[in-house]
Protein backbone atom coordinates (compact mmCIF):
# COMPACT_ATOMS: atom_id res chain seq x y z
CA UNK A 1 14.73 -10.94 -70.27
CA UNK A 2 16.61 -9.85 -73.11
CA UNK A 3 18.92 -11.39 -75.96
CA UNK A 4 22.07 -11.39 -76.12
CA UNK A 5 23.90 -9.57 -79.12
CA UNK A 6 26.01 -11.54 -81.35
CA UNK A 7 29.29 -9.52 -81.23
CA UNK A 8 32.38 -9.64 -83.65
CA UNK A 9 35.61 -8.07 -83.32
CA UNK A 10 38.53 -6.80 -84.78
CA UNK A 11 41.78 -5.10 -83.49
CA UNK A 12 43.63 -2.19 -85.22
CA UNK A 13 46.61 -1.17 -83.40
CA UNK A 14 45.20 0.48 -80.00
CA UNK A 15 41.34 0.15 -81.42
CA UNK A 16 39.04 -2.87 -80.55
CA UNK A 17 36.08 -2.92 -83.28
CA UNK A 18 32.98 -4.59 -81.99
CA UNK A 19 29.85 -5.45 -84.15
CA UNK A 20 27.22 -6.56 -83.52
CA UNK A 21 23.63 -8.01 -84.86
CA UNK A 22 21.37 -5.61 -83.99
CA UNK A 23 21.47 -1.68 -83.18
CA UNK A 24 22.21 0.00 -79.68
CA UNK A 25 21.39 3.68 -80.94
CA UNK A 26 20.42 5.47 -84.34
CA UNK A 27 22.65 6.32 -86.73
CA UNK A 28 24.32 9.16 -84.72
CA UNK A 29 27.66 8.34 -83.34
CA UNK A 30 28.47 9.53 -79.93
CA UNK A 31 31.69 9.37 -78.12
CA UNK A 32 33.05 9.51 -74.80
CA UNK A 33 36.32 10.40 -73.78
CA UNK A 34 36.12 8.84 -70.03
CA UNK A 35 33.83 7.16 -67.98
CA UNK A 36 32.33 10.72 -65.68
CA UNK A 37 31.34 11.35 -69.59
CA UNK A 38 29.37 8.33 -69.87
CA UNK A 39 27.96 8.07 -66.66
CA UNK A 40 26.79 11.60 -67.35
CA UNK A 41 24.28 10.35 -70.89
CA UNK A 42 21.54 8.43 -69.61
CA UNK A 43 21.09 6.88 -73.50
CA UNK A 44 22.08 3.30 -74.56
CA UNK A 45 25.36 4.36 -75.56
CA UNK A 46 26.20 6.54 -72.25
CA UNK A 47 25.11 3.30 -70.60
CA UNK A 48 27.17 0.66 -72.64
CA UNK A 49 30.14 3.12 -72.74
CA UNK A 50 29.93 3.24 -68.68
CA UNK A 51 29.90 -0.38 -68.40
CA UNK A 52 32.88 -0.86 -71.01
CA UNK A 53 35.03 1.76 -68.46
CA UNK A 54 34.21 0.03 -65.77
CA UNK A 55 35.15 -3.29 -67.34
CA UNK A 56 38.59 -1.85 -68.10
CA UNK A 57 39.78 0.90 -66.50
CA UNK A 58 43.06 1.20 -69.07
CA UNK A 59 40.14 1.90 -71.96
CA UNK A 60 40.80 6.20 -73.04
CA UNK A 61 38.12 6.39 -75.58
CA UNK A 62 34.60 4.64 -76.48
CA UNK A 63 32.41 5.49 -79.29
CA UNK A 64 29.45 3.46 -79.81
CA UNK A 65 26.94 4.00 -83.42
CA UNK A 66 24.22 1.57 -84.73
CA UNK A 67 25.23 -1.75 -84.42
CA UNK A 68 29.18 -0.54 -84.20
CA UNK A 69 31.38 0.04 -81.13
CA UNK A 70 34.83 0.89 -81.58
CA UNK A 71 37.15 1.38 -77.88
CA UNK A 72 40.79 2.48 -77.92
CA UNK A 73 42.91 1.70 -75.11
CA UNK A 74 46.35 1.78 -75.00
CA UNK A 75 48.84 -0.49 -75.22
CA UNK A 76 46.74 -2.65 -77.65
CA UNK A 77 44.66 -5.62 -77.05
CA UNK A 78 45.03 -9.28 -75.69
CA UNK A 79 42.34 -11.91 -75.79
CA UNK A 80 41.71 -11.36 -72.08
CA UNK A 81 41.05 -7.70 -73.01
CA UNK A 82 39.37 -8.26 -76.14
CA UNK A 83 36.67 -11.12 -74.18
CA UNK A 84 35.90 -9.02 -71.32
CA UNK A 85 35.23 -5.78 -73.42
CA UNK A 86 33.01 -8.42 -75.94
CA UNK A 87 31.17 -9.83 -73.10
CA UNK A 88 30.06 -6.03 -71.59
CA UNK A 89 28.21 -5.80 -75.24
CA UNK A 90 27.02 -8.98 -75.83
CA UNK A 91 25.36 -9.18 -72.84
CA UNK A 92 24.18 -5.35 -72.57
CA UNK A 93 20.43 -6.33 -72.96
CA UNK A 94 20.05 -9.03 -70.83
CA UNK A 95 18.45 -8.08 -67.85
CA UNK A 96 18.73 -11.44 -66.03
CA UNK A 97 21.26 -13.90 -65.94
């Protein structure tokens, strides 16, 4: 149940840019500055921001509007890094594997 999202991605220093093809909240940004933060907002974007922590604990910072997600984490980005945190969104609505 569920489709995937079709998720691109871009890296800017310490910030992973992730968009994708349809929207996970409204037009409101939120942000979260560490995982308690997002475990604490029941709301698409407390969820996906939970899961994207818990995917990799070295991410500081998540901020997830519309169809855009943006996660720092320092120390930059490899393509290990950059996959895993992809996969978390593109596969946020699918309910079964």
């Amino acid at each position: 149940m569920g489709q995937q999202i079709h998720v691109s991605t871009a890296v800017l220093a310490d910030v992973l840019l992730l968009s994708g093809d349809r929207s996970i909240t409204g037009q409101e940004g939120t942000g979260y500055a560490d995982a308690a933060a997002a475990e604490a907002d029941e709301r698409f974007p407390g969820r996906l921001a939970a899961r994207i922590f818990a995917a990799d604990p070295t991410v500081k910072w998540v901020f997830v509007a519309s169809s855009e997600v943006a996660v720092r984490r320092d120390g930059g980005w490899d393509d290990d890094a950059t996959a895993r945190v992809a996969d978390v969104v593109s596969r946020f609505f699918v309910h079964y594997g």
